[in-house]
N, C-alpha and C. Protein backbone atom coordinates (compact mmCIF):
# COMPACT_ATOMS: atom_id res chain seq x y z
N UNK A 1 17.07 -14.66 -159.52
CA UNK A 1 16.78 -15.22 -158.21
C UNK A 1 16.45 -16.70 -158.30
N UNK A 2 15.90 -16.86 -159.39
CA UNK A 2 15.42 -18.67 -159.83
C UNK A 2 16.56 -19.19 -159.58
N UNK A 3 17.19 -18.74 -160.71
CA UNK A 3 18.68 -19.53 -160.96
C UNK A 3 19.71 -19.57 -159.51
N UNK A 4 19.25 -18.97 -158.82
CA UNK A 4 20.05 -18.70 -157.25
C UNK A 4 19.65 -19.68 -156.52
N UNK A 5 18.70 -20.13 -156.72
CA UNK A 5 17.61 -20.96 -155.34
C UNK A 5 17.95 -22.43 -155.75
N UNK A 6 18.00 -22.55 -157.55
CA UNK A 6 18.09 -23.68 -158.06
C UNK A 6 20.16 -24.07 -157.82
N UNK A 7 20.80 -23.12 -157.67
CA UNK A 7 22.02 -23.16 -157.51
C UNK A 7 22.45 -23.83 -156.02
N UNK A 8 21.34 -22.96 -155.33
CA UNK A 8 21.58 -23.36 -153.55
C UNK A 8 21.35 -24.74 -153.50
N UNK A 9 19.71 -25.40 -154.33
CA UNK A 9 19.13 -26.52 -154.00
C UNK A 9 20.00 -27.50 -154.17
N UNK A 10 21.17 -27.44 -155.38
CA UNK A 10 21.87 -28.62 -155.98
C UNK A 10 23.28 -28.23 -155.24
N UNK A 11 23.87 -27.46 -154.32
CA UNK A 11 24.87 -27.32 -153.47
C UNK A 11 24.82 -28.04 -152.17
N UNK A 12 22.90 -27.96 -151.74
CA UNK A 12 22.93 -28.86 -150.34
C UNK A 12 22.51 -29.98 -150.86
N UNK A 13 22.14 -30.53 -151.83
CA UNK A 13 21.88 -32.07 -152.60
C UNK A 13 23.41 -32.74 -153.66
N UNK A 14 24.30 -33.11 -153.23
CA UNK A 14 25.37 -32.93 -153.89
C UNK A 14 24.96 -34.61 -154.61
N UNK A 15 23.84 -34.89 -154.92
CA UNK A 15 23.65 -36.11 -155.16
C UNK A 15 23.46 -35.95 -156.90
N UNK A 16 22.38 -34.68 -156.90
CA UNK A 16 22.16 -34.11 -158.10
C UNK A 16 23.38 -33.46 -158.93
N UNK A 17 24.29 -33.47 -160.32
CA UNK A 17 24.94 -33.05 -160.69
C UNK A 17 23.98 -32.33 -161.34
N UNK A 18 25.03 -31.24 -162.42
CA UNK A 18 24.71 -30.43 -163.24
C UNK A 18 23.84 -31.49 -164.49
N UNK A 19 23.47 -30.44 -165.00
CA UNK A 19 23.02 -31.66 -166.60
C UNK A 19 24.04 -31.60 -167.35
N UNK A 20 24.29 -32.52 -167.78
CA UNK A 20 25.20 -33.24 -168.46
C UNK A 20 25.01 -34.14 -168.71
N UNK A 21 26.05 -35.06 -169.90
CA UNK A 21 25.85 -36.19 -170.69
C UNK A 21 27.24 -37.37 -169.63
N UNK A 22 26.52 -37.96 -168.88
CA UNK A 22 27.57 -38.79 -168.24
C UNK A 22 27.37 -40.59 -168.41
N UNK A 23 27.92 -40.99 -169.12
CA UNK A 23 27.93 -42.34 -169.01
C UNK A 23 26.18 -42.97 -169.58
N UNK A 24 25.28 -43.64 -169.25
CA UNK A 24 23.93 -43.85 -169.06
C UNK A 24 22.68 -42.88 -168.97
N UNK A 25 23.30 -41.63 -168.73
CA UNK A 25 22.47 -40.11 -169.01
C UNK A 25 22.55 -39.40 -169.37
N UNK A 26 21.40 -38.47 -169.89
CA UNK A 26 21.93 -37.70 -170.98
C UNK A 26 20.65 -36.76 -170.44
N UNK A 27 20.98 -35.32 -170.02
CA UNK A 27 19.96 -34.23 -169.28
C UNK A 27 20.45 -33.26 -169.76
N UNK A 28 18.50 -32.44 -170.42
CA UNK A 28 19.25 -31.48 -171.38
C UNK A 28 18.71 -29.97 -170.64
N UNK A 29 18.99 -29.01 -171.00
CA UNK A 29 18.98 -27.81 -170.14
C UNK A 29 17.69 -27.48 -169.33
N UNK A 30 16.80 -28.02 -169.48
CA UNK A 30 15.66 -27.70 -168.37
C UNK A 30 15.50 -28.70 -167.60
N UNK A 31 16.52 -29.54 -166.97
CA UNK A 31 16.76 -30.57 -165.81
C UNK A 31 18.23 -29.64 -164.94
N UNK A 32 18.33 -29.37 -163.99
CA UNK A 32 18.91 -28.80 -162.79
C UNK A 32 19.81 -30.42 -162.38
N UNK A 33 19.12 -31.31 -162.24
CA UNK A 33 20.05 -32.65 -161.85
C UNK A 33 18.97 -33.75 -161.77
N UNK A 34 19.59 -34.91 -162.04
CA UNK A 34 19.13 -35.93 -162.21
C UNK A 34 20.04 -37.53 -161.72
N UNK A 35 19.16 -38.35 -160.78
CA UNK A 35 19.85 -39.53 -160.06
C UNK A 35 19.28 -40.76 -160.21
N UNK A 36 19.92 -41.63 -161.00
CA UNK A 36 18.85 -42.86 -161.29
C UNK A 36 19.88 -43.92 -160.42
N UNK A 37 18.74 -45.03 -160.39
CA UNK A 37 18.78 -46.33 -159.40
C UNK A 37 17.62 -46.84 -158.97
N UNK A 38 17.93 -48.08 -158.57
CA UNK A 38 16.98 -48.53 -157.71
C UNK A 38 16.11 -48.68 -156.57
N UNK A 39 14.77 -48.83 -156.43
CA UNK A 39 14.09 -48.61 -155.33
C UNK A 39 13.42 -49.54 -154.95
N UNK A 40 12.70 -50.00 -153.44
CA UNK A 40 12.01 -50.51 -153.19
C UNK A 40 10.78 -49.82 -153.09
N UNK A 41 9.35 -49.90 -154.10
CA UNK A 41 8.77 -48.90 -153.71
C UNK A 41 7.37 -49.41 -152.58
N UNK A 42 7.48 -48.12 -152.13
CA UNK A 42 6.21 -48.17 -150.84
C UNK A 42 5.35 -48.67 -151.61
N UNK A 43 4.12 -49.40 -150.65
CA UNK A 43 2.55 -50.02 -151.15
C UNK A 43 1.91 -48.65 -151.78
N UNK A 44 1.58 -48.61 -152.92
CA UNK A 44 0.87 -47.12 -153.18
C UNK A 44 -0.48 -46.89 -152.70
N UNK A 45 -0.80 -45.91 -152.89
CA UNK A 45 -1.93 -45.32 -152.32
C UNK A 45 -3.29 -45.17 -152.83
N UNK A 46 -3.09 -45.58 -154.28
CA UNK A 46 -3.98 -45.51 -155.46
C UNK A 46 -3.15 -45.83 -156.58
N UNK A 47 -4.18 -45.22 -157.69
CA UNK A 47 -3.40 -45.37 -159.14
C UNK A 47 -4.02 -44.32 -159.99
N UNK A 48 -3.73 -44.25 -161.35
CA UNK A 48 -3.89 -43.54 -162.12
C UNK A 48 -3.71 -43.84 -163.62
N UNK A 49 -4.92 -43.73 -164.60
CA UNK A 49 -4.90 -43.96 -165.77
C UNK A 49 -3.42 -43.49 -166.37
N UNK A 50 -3.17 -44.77 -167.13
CA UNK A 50 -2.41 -44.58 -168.22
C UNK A 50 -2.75 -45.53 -169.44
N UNK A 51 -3.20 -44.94 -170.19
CA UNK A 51 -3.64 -45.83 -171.60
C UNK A 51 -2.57 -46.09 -172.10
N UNK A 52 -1.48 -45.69 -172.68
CA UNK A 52 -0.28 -46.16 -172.94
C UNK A 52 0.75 -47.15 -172.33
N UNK A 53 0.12 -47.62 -171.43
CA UNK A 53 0.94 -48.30 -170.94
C UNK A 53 0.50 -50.51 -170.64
N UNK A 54 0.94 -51.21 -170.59
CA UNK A 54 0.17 -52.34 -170.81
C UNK A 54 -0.65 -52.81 -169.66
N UNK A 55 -0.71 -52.17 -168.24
CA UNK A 55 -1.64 -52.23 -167.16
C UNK A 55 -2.44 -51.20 -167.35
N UNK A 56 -2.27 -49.80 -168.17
CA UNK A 56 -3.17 -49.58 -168.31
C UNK A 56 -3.27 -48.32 -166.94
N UNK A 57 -2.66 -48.51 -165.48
CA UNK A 57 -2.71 -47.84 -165.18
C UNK A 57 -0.97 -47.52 -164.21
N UNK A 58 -0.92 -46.66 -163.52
CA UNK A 58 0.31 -46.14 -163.00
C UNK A 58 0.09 -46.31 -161.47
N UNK A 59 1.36 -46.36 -160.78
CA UNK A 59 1.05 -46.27 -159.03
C UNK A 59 0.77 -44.88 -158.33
N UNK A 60 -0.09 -44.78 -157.57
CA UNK A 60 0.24 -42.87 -156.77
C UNK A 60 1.00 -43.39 -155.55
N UNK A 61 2.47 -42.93 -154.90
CA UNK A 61 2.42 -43.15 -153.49
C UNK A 61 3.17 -41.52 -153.40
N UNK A 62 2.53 -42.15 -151.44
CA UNK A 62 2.77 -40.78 -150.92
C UNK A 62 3.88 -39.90 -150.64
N UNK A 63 4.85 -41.29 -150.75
CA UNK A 63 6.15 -41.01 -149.98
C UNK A 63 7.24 -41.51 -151.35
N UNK A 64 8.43 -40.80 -151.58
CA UNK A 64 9.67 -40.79 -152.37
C UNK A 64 10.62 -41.83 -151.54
N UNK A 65 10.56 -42.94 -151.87
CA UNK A 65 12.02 -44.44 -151.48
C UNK A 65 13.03 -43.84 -151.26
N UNK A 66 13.77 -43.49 -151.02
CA UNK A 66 15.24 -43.65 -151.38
C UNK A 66 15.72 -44.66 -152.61
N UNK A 67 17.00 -44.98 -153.12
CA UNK A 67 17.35 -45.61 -153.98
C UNK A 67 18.00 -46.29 -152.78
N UNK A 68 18.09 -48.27 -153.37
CA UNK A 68 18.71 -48.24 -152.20
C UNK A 68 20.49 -48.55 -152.78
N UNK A 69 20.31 -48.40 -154.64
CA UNK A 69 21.30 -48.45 -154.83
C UNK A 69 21.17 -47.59 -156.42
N UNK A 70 22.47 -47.00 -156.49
CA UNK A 70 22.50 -46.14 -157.39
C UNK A 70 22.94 -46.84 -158.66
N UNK A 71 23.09 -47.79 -158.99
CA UNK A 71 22.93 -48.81 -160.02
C UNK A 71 22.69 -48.69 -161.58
N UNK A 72 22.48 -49.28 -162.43
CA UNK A 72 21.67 -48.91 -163.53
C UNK A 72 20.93 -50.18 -164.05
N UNK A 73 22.08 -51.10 -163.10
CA UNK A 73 21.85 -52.69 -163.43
C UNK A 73 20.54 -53.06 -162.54
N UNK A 74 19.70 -53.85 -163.27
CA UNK A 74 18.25 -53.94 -162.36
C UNK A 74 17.97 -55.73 -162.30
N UNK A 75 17.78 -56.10 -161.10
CA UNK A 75 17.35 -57.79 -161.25
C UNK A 75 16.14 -57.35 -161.88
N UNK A 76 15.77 -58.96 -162.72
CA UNK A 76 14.30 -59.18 -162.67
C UNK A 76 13.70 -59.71 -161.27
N UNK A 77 13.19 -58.97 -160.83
CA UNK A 77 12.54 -59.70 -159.93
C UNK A 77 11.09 -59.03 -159.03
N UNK A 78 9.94 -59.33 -159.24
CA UNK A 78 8.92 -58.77 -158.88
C UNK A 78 8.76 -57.81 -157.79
N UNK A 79 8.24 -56.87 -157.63
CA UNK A 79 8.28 -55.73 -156.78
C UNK A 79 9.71 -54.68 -156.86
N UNK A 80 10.34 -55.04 -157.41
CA UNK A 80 11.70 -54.42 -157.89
C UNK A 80 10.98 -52.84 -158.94
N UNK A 81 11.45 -52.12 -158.01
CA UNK A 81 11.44 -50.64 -158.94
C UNK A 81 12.69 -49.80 -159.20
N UNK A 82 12.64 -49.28 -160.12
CA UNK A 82 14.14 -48.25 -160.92
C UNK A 82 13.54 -47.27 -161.89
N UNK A 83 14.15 -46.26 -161.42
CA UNK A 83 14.02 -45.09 -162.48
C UNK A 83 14.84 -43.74 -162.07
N UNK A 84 14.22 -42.68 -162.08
CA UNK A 84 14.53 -41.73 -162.15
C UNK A 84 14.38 -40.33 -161.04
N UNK A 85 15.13 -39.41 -160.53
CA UNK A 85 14.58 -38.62 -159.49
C UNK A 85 15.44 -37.34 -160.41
N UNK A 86 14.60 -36.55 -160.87
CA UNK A 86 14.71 -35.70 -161.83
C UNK A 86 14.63 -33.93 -160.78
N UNK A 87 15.07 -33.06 -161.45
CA UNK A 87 14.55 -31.80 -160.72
C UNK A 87 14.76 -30.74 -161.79
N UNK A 88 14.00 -29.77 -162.28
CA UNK A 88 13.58 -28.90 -162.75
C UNK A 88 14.75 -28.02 -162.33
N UNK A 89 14.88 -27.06 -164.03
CA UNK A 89 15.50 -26.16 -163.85
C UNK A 89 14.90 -24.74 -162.97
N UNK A 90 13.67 -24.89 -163.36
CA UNK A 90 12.97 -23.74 -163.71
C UNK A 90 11.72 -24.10 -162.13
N UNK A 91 12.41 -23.34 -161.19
CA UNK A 91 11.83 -23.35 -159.81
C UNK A 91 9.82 -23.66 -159.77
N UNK A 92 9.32 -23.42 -160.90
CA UNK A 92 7.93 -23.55 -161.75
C UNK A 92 7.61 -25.10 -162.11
N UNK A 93 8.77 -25.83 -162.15
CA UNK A 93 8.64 -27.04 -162.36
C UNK A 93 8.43 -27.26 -163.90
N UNK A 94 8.13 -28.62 -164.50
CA UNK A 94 7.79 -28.93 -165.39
C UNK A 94 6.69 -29.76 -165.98
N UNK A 95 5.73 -29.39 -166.31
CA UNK A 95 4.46 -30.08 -166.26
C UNK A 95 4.07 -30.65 -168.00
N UNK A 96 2.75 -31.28 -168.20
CA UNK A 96 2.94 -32.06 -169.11
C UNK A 96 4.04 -32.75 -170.12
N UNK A 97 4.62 -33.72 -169.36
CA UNK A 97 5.67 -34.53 -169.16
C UNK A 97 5.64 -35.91 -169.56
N UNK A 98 6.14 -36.24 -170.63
CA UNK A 98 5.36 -37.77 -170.84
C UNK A 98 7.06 -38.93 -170.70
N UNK A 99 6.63 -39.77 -170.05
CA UNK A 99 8.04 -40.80 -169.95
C UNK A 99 8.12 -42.07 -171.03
N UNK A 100 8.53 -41.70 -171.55
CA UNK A 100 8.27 -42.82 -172.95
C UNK A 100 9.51 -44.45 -171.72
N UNK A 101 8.95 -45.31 -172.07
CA UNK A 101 9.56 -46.82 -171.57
C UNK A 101 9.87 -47.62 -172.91
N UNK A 102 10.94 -47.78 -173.08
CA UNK A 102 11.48 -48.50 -174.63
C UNK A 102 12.18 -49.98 -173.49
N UNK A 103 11.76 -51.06 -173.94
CA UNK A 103 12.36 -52.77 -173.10
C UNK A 103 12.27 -53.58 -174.34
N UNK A 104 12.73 -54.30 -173.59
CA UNK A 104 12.80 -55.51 -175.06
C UNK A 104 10.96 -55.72 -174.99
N UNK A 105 10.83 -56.66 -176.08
CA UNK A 105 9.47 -57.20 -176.12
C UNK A 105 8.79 -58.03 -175.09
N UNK A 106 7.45 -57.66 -174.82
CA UNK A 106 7.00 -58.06 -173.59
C UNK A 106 5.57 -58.60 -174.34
N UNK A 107 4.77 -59.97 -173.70
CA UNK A 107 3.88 -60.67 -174.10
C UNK A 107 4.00 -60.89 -175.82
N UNK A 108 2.74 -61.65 -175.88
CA UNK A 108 2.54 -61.93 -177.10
C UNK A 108 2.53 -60.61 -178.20
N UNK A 109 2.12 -60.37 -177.80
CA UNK A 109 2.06 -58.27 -178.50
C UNK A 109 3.10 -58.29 -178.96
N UNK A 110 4.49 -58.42 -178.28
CA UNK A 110 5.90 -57.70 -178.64
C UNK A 110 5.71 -56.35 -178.34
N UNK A 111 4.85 -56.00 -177.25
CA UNK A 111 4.60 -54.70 -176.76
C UNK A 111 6.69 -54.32 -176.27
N UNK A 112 7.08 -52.98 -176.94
CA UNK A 112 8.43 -52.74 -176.91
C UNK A 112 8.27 -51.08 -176.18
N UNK A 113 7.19 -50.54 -176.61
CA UNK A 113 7.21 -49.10 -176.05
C UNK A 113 5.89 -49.05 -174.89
N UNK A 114 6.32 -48.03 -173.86
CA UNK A 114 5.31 -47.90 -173.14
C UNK A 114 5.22 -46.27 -172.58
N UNK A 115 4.47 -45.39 -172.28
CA UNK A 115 4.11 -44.22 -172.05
C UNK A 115 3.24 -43.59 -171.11
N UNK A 116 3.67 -42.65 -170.43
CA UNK A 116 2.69 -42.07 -169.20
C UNK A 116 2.76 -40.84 -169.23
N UNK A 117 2.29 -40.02 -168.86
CA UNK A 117 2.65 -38.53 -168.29
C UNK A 117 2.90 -38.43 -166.69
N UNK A 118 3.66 -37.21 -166.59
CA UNK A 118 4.09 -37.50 -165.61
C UNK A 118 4.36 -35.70 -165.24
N UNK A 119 5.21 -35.52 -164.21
CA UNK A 119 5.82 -33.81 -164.06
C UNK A 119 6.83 -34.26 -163.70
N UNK A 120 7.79 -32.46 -163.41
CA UNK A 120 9.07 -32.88 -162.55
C UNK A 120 8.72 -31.27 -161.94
N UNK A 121 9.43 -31.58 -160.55
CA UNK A 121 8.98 -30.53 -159.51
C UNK A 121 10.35 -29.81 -160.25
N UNK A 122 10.27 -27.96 -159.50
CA UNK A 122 11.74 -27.39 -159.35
C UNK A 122 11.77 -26.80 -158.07
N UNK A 123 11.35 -27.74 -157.18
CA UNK A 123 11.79 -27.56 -155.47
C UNK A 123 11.95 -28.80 -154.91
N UNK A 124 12.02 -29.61 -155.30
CA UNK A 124 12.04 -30.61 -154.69
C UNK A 124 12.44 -31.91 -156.04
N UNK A 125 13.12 -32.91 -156.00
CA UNK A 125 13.50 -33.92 -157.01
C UNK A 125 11.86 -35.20 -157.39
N UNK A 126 11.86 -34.80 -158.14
CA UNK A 126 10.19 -35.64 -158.74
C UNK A 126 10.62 -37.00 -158.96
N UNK A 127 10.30 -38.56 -158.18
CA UNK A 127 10.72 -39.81 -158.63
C UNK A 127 9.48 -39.78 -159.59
N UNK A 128 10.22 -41.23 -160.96
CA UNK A 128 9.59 -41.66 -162.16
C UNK A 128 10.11 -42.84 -161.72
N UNK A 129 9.11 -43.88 -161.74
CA UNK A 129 10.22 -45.37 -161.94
C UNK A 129 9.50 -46.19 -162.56
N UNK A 130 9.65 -47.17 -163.29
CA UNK A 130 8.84 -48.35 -163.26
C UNK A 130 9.08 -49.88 -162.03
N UNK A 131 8.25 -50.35 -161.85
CA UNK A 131 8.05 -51.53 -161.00
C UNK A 131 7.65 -52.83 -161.85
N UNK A 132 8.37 -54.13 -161.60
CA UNK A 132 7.83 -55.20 -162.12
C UNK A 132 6.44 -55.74 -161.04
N UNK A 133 5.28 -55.75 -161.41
CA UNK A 133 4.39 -55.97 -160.92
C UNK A 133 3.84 -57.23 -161.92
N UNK A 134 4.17 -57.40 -162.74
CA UNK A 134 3.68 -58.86 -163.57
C UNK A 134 5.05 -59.61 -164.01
N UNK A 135 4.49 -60.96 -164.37
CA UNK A 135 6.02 -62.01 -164.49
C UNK A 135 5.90 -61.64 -166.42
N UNK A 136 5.01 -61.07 -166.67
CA UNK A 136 5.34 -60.95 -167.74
C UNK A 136 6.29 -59.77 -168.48
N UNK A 137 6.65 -59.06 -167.65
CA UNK A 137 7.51 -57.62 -167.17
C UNK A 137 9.10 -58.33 -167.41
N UNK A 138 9.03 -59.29 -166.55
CA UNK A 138 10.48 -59.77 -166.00
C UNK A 138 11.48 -60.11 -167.42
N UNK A 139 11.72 -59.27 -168.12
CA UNK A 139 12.40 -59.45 -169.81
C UNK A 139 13.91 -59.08 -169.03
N UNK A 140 14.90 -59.74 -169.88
CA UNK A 140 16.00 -59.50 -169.39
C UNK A 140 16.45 -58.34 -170.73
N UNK A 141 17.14 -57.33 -170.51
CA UNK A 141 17.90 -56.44 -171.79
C UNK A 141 17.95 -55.29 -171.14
N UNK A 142 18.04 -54.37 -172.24
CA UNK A 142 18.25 -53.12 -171.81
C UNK A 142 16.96 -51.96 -172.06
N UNK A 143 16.59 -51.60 -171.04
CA UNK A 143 15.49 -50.66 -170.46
C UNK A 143 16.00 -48.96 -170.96
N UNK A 144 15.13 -48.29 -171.32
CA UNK A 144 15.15 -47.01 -171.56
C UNK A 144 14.34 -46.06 -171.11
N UNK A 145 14.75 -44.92 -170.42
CA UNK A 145 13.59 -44.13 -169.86
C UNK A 145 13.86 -42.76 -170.71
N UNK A 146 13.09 -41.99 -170.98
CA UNK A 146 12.96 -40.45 -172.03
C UNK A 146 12.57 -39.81 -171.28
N UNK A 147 12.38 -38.75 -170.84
CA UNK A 147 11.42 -37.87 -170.22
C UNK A 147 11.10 -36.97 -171.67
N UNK A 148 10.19 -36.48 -171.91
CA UNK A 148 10.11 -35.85 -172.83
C UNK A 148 8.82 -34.92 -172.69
N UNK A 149 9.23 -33.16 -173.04
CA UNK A 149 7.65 -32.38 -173.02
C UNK A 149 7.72 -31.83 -174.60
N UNK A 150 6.88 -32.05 -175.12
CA UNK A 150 6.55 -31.76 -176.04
C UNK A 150 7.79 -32.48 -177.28
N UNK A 151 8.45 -32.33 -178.13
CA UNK A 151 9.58 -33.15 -179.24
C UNK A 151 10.73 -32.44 -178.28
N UNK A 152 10.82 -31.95 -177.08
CA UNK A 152 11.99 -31.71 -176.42
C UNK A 152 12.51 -32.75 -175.29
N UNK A 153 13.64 -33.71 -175.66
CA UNK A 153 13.91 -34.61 -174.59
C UNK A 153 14.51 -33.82 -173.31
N UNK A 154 14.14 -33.91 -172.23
CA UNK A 154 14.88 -33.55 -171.39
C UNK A 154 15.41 -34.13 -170.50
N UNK A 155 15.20 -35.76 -170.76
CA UNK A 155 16.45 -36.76 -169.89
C UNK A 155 16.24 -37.92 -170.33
N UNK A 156 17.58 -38.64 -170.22
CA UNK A 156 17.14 -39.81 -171.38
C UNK A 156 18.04 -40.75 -170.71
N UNK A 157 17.90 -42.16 -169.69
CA UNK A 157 19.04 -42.92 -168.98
C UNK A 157 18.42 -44.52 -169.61
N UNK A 158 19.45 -44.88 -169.26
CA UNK A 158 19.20 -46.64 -169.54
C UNK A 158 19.57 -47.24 -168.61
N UNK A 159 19.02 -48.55 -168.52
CA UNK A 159 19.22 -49.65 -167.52
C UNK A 159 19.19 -51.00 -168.41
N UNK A 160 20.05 -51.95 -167.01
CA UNK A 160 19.91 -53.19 -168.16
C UNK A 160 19.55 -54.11 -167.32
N UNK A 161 18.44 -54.74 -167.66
CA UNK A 161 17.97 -55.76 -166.55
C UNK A 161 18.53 -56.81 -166.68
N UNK A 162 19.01 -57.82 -165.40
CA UNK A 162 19.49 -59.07 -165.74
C UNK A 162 18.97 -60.10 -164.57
N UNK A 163 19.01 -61.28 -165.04
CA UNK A 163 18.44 -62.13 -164.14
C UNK A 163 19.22 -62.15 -162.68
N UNK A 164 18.19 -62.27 -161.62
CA UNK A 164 18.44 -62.40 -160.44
C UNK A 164 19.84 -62.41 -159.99
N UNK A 165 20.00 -64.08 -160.51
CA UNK A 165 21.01 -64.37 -159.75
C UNK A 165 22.35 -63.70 -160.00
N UNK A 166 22.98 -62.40 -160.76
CA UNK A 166 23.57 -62.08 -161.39
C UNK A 166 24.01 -60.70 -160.50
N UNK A 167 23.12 -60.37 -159.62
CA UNK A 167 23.59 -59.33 -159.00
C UNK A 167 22.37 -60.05 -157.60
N UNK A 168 22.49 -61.02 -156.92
CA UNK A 168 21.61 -61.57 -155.93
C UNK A 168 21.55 -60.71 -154.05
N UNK A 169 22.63 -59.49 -154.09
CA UNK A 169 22.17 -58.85 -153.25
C UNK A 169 21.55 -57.95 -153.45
N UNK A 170 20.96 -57.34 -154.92
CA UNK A 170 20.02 -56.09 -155.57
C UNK A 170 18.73 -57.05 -155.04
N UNK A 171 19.03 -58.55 -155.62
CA UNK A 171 18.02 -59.27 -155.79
C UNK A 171 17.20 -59.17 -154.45
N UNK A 172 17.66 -59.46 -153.68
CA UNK A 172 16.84 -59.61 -152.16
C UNK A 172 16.91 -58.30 -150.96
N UNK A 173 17.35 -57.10 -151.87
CA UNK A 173 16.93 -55.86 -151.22
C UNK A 173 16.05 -55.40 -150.80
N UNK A 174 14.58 -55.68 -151.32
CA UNK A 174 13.07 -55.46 -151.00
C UNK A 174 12.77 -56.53 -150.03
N UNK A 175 13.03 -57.42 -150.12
CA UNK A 175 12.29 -58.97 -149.63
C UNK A 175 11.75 -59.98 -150.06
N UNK A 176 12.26 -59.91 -151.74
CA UNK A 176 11.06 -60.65 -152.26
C UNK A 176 11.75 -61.70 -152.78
N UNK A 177 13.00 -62.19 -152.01
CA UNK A 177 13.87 -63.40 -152.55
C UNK A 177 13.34 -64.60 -152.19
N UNK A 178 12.29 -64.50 -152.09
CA UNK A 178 11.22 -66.05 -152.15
C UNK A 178 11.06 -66.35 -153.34
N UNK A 179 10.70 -65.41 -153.67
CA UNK A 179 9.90 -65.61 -155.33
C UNK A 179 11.17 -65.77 -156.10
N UNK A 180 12.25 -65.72 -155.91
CA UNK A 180 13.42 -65.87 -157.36
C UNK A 180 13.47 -67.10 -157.72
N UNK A 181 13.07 -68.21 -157.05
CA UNK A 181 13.23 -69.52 -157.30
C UNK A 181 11.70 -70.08 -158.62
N UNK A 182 10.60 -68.78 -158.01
CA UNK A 182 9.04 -69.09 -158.60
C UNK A 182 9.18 -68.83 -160.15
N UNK A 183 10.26 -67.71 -160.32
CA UNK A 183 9.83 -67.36 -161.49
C UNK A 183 11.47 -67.11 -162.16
N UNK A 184 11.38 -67.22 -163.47
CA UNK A 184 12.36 -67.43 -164.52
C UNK A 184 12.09 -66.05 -165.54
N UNK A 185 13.14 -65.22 -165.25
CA UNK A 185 12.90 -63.66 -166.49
C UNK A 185 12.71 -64.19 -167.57
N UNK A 186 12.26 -63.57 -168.54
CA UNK A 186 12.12 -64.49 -170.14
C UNK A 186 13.36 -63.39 -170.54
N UNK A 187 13.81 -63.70 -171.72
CA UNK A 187 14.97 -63.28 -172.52
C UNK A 187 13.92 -62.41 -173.99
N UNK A 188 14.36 -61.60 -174.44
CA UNK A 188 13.37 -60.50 -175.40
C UNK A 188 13.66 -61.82 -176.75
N UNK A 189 11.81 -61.72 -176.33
CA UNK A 189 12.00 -62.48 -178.09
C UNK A 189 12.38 -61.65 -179.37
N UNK A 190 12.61 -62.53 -180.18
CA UNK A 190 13.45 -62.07 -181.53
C UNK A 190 15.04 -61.85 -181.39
N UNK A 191 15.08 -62.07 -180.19
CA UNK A 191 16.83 -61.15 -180.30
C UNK A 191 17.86 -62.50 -179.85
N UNK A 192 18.91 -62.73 -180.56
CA UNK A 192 19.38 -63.69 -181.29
C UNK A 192 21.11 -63.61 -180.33
């Protein structure tokens, strides 16, 4: 009956494919479907510890964006969010869930990995994204998201961020094409 409900859910969502290895994703049998791109995300509502991560903490909002483009390619540009809208095989969902973030090097650190926990519903598609909320974020390369519970990956996509002007209608999708002139992405140190 699971497997029936989860069959119906991804027949009236034709957005979600099967899991499979397509191009930039790779979803392994306890993901039902998975849709990455970009978002503008709502003002959140709060936040939530994450020690793994270099703010330290995560956004709560109430409401799921839309993507406003299904992309993989991401401007740098502040308030700019991209990730993931994942859905559970297993109508129970999936809980202790950690999203590993692999980017080029960020601050003096060479901070390269970053980590949260997270879930994925199996009634509904669970967004994961990250947001540039600091100019120190704005690295141009290629972005990696894992979902991972326990040493089992269960979705694994990439993105490649590039400066603004390079895709300049992603760029000014949110509103925040004031600021492209303020600030300059840095390029990942060390990489040649």
């Amino acid at each position: 009956m699971r497997h029936a409900i989860a069959a119906l859910i991804l027949m009236l969502n034709p957005a979600f494919a099967l899991a499979e290895a397509t191009g930039n994703v790779l979803t392994g049998s306890k993901i039902a479907g998975l849709e990455a791109g970009v978002i503008c995300p709502p003002e959140p509502v709060g936040s939530s510890p994450a020690p793994g991560t270099l703010a330290g903490t995560t956004h709560i909002i109430d409401e799921d964006p839309p993507f406003v483009s299904n992309t993989q390619t991401v401007p740098a540009v502040i308030g700019i969010g991209f990730g993931v809208k994942a859905l559970a095989a297993d109508l129970g969902g999936l809980q202790d869930v950690v999203l590993v973030v692999t980017h080029p090097p960020m601050r003096k650190e060479k901070v390269s990995t970053q980590s949260y926990q997270t879930r994925i519903s199996g009634h509904a598609p669970s967004l994961t994204f990250y947001q540039f909320d600091y100019a120190y974020e704005l690295v141009i390369g290629p972005w990696k998201m894992t979902a991972m519970q326990g040493d089992t990956i269960l979705y694994q996509t990439s993105f490649e961020v590039v400066p603004p002007q390079k895709v300049p209608e992603l760029a000014g999708a949110c509103g925040y094409e004031h600021l492209l002139s303020s600030l300059t992405p840095s390029a990942p140190a060390g990489r040649g």
